[in-house]
Protein backbone atom coordinates (compact mmCIF):
# COMPACT_ATOMS: atom_id res chain seq x y z
CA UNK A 1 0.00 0.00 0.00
CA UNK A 2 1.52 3.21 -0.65
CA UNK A 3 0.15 5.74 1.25
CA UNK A 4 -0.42 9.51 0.11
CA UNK A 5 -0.91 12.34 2.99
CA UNK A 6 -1.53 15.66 2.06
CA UNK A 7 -1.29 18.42 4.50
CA UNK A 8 -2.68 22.11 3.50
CA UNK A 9 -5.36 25.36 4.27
CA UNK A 10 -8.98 25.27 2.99
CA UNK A 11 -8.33 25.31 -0.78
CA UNK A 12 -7.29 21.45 0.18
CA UNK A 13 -9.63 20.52 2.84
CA UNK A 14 -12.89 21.92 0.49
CA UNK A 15 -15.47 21.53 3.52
CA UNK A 16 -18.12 22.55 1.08
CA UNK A 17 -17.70 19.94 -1.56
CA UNK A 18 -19.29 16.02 -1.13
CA UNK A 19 -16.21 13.39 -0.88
CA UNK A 20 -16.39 12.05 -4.03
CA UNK A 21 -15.64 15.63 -5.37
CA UNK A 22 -12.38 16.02 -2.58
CA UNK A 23 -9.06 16.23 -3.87
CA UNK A 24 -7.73 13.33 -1.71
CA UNK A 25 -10.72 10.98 -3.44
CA UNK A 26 -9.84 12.43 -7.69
CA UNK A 27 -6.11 12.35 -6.52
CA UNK A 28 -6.89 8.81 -5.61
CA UNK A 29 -8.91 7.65 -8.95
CA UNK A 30 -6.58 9.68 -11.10
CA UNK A 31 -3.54 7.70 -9.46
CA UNK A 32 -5.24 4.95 -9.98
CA UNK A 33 -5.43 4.91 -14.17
CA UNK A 34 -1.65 5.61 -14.06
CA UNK A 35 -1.01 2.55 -12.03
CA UNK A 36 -3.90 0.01 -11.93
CA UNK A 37 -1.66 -2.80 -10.33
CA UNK A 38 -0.84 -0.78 -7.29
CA UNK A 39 -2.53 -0.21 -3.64
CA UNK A 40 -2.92 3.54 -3.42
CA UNK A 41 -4.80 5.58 -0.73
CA UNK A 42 -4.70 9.33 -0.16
CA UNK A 43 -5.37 11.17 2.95
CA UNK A 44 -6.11 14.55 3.03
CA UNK A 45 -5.14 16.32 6.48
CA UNK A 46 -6.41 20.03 5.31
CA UNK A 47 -7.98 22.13 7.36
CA UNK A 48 -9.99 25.76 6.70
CA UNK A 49 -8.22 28.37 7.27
CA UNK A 50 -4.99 27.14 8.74
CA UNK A 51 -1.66 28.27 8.41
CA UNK A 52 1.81 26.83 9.17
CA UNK A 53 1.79 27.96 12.78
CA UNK A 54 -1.20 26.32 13.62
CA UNK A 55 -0.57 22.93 11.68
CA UNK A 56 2.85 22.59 13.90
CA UNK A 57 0.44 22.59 16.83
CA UNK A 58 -1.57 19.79 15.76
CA UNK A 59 1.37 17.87 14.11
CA UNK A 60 2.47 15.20 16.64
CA UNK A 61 -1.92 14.24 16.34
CA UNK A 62 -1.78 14.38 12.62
CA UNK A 63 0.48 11.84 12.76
CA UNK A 64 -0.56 9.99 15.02
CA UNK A 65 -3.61 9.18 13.32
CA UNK A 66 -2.42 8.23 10.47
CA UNK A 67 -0.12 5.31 8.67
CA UNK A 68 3.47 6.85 7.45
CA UNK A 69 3.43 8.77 4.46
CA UNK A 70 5.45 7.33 1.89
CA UNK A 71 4.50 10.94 -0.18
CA UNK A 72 3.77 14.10 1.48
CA UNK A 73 1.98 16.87 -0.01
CA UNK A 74 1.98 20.04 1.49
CA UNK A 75 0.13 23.30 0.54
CA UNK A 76 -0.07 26.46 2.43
CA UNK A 77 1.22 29.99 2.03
CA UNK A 78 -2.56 32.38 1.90
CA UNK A 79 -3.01 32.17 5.84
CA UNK A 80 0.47 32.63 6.44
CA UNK A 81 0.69 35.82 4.59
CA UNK A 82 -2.46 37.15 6.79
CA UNK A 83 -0.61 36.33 10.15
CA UNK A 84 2.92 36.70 9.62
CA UNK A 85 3.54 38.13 6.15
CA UNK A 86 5.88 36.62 3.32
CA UNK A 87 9.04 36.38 5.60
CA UNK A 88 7.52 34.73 8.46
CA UNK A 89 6.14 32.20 5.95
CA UNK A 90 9.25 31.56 4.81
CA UNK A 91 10.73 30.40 8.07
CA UNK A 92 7.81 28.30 9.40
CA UNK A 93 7.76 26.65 5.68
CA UNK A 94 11.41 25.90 5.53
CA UNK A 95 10.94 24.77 9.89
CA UNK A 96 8.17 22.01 8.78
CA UNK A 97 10.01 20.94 5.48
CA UNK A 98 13.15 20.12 8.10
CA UNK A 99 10.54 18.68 10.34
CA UNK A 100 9.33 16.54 7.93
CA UNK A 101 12.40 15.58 6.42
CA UNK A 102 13.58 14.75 9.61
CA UNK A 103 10.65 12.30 11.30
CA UNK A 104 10.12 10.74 7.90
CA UNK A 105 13.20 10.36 5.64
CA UNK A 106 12.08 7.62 3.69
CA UNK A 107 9.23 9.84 2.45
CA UNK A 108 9.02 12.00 -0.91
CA UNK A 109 8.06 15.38 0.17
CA UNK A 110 5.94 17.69 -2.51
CA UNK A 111 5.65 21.34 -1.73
CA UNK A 112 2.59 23.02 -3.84
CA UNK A 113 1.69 26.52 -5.22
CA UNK A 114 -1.97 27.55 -4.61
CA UNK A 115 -4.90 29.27 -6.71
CA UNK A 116 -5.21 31.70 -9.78
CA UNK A 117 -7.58 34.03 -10.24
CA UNK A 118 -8.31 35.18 -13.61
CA UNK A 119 -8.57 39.08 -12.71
CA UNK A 120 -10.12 41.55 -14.09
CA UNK A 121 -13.19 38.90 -15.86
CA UNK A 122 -13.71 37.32 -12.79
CA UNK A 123 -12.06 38.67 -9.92
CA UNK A 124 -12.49 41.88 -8.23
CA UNK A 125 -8.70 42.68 -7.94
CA UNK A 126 -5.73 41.20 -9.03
CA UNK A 127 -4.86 38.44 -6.46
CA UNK A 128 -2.32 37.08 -8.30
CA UNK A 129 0.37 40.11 -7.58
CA UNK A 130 -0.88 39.55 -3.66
CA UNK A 131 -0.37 36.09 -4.02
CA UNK A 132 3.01 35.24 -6.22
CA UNK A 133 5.37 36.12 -3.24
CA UNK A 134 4.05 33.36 -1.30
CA UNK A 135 3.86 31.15 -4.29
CA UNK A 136 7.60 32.31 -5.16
CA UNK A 137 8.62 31.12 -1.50
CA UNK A 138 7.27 27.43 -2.33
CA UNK A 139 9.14 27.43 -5.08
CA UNK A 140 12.15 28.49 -3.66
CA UNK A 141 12.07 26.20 -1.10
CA UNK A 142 11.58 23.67 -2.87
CA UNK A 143 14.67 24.11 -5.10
CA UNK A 144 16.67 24.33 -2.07
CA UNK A 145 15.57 21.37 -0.47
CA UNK A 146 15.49 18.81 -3.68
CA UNK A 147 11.76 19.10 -3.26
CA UNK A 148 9.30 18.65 -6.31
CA UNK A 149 7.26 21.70 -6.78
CA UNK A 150 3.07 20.79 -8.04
CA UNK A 151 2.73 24.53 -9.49
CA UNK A 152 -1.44 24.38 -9.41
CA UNK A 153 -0.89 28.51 -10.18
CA UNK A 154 1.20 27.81 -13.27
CA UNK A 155 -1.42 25.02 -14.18
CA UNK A 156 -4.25 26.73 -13.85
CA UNK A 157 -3.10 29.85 -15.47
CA UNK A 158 -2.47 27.81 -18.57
CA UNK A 159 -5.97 26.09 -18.58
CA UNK A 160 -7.75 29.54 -18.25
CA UNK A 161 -5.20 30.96 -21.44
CA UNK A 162 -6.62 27.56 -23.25
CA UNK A 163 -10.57 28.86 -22.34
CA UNK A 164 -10.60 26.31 -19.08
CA UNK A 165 -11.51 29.63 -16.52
CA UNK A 166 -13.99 28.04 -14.73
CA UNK A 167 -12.14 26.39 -11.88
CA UNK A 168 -13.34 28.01 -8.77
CA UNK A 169 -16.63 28.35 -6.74
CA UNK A 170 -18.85 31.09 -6.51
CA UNK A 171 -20.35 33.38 -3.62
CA UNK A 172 -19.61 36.26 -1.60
CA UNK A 173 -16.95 36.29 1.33
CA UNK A 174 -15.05 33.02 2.36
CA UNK A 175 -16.18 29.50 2.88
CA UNK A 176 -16.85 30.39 6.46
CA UNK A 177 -18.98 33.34 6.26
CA UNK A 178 -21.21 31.11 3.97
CA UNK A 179 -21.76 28.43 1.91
CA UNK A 180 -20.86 28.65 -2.12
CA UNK A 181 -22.28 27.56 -5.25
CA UNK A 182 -19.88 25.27 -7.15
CA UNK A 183 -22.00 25.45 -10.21
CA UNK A 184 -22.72 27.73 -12.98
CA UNK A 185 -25.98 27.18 -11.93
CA UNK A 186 -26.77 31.04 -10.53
CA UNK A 187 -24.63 32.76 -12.77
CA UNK A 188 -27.36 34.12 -15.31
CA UNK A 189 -28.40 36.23 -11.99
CA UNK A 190 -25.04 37.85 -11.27
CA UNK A 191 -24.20 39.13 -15.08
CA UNK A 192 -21.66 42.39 -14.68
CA UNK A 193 -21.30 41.75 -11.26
CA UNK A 194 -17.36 41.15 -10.56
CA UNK A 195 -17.74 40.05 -6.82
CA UNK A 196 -20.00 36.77 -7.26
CA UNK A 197 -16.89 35.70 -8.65
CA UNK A 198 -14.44 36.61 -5.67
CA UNK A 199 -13.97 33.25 -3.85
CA UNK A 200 -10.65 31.42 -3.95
CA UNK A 201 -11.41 27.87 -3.38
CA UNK A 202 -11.54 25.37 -5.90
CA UNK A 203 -14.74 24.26 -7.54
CA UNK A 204 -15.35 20.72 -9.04
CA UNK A 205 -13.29 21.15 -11.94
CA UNK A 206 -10.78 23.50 -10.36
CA UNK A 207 -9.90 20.24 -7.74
CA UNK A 208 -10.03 18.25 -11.39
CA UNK A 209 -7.15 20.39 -12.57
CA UNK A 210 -5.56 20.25 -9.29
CA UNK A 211 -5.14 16.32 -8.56
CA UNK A 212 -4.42 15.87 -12.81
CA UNK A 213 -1.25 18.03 -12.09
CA UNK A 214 -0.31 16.57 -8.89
CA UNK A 215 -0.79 12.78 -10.59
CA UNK A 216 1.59 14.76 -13.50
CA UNK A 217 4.55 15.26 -10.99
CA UNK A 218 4.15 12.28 -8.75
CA UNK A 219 4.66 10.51 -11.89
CA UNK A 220 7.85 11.98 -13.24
CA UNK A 221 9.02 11.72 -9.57
């Protein structure tokens, strides 16, 4: 059995979507049509609205919980930036990549990049320029370390260049404040109106884009 943990914020964990539409279950079928002789399972560990910080609390639990990793895949960076800023992300990302390296050095460690937004059609202001330090950190990182990078910005600023935009829920505010729509299904309501489209998580096809790239790099690695 190898076994696939994934640790990350809310853009992993997807509270609002049914498990058959998780990451940790399309990682798992994706993984699956690459290799359908092997035992694969994939745990996903993500939690809304959690950054570094507070993962490291919880850590020792995680673990505990769990079977050991032979791949880890770990995603955080927005959170951070809100409690710390880009340097203080730096040094609790480069303190749980030791950590990690560390407790399980038999394991492949994958850092990961986070969303895209594809400002100004549908996004209220341009993320992306709040968003690529972070994003440059992970891959930074994970030069220095050896570490694979899964670039899910890179990936899904290609697919919206190729006409595949629609990769992220809809709704107001954050996944907290309410719950979104993760289909196109209201969108005929909100025409010209640039904030029903200012929510960062991943939608159905967004977490499609998201596991095919991840299967992409576990693969060459």
């Amino acid at each position: 059995m190898t076994h696939i943990l994934m640790l990350g914020d809310c853009t992993l964990a997807t509270s609002y979507l049914p498990a058959r539409l998780k990451n940790e279950r399309v990682l798992e079928s994706r993984l699956r049509e690459l290799y359908p002789g092997e035992s694969i399972a994939v745990t996903n560990e993500g939690l809304d609205g959690e950054s570094i910080a507070q993962f490291l609390k919880r850590y020792d639990r995680t673990f505990a919980r769990n079977p050991p990793p032979d791949y880890l895949l770990v995603r955080y960076g927005v959170n951070d930036r809100k409690a710390y800023g880009v340097d203080g992300f730096r040094e609790r990302l480069a303190e749980l990549c030791e950590r990690l390296r560390r407790d399980f050095p038999r394991a492949r460690i994958l850092l990961e990049t986070g969303m895209y937004v594809d400002y100004p059609d549908h996004y209220e202001f341009d993320r992306n320029a709040v968003l690529q330090p972070i994003y440059d950190v992970i891959r930074e990182q994970g030069r220095h370390c050896g570490f694979p990078v899964v670039d899910i910005y890179e990936r899904m600023r290609r697919e919206t260049e190729q006409g595949n935009w629609d990769l992220r829920v809809r709704g107001y505010g954050v996944v907290d404040d309410e719950i979104p729509i993760y289909t196109a299904s209201l969108d005929h309501l909100h025409i010209g109106d640039v904030r029903w489209w200012t929510n960062i998580h991943p939608n159905p096809e967004g977490v499609r884009v998201i596991a095919d790239e991840e299967a992409r790099v576990l693969h060459q690695h």
